[in-house]
C-alpha atoms as a PDB file:
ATOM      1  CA  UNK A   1     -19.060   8.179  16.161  1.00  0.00           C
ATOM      2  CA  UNK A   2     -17.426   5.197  17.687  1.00  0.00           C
ATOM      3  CA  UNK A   3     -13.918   4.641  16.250  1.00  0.00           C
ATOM      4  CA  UNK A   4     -12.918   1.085  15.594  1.00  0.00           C
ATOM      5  CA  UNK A   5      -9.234  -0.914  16.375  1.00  0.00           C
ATOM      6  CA  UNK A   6      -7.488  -1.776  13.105  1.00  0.00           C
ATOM      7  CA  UNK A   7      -4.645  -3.822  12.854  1.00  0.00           C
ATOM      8  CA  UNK A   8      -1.234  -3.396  10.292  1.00  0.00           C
ATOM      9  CA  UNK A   9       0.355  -7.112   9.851  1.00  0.00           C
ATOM     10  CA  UNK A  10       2.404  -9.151   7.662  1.00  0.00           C
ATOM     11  CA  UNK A  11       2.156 -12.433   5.788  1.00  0.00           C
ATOM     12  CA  UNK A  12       4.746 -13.315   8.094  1.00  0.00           C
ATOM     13  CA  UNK A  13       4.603 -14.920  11.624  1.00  0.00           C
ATOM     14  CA  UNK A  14       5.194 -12.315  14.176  1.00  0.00           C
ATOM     15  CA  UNK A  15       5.366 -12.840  17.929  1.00  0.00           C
ATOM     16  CA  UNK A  16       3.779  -9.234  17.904  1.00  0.00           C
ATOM     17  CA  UNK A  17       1.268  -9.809  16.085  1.00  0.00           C
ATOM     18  CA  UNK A  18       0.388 -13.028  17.994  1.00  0.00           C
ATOM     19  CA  UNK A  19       0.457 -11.312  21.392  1.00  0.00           C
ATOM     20  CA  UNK A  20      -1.939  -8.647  20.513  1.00  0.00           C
ATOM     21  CA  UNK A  21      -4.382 -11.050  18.728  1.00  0.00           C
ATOM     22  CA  UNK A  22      -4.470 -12.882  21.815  1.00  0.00           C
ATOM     23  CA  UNK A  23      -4.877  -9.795  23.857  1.00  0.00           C
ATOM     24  CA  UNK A  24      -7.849  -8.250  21.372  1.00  0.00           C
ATOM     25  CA  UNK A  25      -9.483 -11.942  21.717  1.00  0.00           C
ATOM     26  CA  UNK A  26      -9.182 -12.215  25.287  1.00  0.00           C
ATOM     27  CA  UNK A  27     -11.114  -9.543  25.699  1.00  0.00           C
ATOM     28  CA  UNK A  28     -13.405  -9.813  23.142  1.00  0.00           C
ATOM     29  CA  UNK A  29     -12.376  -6.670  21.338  1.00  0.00           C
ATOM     30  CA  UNK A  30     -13.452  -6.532  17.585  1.00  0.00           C
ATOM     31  CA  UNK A  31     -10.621  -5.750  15.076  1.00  0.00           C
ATOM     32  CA  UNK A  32      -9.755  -5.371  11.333  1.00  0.00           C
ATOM     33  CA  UNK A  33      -6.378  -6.795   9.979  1.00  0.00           C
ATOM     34  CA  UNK A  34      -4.615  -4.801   6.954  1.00  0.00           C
ATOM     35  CA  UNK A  35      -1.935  -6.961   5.692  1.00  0.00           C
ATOM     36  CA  UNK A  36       0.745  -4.670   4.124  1.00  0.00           C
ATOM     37  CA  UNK A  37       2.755  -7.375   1.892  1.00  0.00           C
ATOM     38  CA  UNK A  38       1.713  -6.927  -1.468  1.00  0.00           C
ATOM     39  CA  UNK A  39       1.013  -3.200  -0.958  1.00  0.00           C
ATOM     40  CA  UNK A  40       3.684  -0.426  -1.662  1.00  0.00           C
ATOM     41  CA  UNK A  41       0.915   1.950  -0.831  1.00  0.00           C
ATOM     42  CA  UNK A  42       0.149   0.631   2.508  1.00  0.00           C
ATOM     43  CA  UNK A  43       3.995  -0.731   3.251  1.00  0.00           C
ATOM     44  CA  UNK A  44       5.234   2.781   2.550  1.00  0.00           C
ATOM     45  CA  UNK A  45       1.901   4.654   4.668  1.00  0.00           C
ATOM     46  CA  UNK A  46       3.302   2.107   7.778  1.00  0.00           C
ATOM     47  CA  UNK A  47       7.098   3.351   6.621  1.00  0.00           C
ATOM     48  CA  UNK A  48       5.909   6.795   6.926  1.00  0.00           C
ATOM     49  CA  UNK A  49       4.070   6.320  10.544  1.00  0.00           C
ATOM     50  CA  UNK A  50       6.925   4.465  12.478  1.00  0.00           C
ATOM     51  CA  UNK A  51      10.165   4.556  10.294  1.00  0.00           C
ATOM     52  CA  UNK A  52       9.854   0.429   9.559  1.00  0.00           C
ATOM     53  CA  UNK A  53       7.520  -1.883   8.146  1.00  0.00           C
ATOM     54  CA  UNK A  54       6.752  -2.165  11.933  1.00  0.00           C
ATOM     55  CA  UNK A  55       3.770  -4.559  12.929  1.00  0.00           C
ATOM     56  CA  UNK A  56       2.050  -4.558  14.639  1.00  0.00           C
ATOM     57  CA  UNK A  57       0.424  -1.307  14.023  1.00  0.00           C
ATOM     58  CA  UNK A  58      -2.793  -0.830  16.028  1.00  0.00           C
ATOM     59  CA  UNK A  59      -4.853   2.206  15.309  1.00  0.00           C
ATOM     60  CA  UNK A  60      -8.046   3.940  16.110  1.00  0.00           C
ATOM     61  CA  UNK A  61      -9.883   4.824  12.890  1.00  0.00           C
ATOM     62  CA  UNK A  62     -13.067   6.095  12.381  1.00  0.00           C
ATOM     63  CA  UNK A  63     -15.257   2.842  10.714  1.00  0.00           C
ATOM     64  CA  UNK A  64     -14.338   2.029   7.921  1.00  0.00           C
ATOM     65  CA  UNK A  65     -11.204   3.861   7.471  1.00  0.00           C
ATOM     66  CA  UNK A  66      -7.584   2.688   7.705  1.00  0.00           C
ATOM     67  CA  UNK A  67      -6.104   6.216   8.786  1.00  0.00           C
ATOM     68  CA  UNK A  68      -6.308   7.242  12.182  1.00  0.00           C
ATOM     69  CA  UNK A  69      -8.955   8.903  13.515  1.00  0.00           C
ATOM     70  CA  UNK A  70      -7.160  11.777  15.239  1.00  0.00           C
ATOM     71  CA  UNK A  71      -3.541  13.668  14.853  1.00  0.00           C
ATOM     72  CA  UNK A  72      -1.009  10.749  15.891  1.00  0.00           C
ATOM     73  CA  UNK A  73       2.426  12.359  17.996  1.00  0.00           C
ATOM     74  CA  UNK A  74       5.294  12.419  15.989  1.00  0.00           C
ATOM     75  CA  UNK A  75       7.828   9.493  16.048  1.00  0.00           C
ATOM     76  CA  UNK A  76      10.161  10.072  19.410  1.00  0.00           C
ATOM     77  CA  UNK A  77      13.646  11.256  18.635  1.00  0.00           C
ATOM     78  CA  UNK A  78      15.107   9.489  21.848  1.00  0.00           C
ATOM     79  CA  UNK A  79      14.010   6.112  21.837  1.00  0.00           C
ATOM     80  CA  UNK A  80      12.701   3.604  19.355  1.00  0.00           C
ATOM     81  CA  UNK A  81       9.036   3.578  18.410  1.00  0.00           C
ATOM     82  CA  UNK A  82       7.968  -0.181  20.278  1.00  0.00           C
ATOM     83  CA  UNK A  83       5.442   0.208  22.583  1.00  0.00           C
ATOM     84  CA  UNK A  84       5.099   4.069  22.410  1.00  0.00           C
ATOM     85  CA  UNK A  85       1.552   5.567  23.076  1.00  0.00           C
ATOM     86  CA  UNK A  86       0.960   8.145  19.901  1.00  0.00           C
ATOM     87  CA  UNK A  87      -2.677   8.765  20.627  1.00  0.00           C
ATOM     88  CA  UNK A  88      -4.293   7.250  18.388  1.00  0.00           C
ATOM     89  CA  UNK A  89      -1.743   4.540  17.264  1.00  0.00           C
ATOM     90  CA  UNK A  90       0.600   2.038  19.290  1.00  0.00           C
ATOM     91  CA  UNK A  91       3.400  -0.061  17.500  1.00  0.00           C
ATOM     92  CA  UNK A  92       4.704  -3.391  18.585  1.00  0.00           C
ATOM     93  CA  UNK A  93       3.647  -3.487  22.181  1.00  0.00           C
ATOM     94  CA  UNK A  94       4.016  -5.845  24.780  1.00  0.00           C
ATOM     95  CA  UNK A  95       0.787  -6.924  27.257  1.00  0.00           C
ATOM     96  CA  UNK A  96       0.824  -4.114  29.795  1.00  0.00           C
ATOM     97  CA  UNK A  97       1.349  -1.449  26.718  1.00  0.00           C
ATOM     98  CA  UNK A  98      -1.351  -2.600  24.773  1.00  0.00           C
ATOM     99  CA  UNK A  99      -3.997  -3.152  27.422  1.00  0.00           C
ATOM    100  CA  UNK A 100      -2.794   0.537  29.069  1.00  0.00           C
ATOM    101  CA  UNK A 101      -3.623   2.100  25.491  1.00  0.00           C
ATOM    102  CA  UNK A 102      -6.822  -0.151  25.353  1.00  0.00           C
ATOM    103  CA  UNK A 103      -8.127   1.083  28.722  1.00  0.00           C
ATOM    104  CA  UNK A 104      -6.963   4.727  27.792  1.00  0.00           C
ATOM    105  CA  UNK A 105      -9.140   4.601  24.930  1.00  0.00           C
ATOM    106  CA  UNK A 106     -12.248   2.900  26.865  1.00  0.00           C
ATOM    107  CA  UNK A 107     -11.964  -0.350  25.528  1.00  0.00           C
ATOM    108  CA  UNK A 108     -11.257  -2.216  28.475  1.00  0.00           C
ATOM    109  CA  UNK A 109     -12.636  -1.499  31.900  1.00  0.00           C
ATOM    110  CA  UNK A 110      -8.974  -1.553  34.272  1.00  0.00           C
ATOM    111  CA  UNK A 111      -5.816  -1.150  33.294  1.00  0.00           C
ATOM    112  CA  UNK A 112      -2.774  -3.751  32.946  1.00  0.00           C
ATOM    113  CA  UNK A 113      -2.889  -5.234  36.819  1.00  0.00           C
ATOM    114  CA  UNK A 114      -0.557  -8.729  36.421  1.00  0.00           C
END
């Protein structure tokens, strides 16, 4: 089964958020948003995951689903969460993170070469 990229935002504008839209557009990679404003379920499942309401959030879940697909690694102890590769799950990254994870995962066919 082929997993699917879903997305963890805010109502709010997020540079973030903007960079990896642009990124998942670019190259034509399909995505699902989950806005988690409104949500204590969802704002407190993103809590749990990275220690913030940190977004974005960009998972690999199974269709459908807004868990990951897979066991994510646990939150690093010795640095902040941004841009770490958990598996399955990558939080606020910048370009070169988020198309490394993309290409890890298949979805793009070269890694970040700018």
């Amino acid at each position: 089964m082929k997993q699917e990229i879903v997305m963890y935002v805010r109502n709010f504008y997020c540079p973030n958020v903007a960079l990896a839209r642009d990124i998942l557009q670019r190259y034509q990679i399909s995505y699902r948003e989950i806005n988690i404003d409104g949500s204590l379920e969802l704002a407190g499942r993103l809590k749990e995951w990275t220690g913030f309401l940190s977004v974005p959030t960009i998972i690999l879940a199974d269709p459908g689903q807004d868990v990951p697909h897979t066991d994510v690694a646990p939150i690093p102890t010795d640095k902040p969460v941004r841009g770490v590769d958990r598996g399955p799950m990558i939080t606020e990254p910048n370009n070169k993170q988020l198309e490394d994870w993309l290409y890890k995962h298949g979805l793009l066919n070269k890694p970040y070469q700018r």
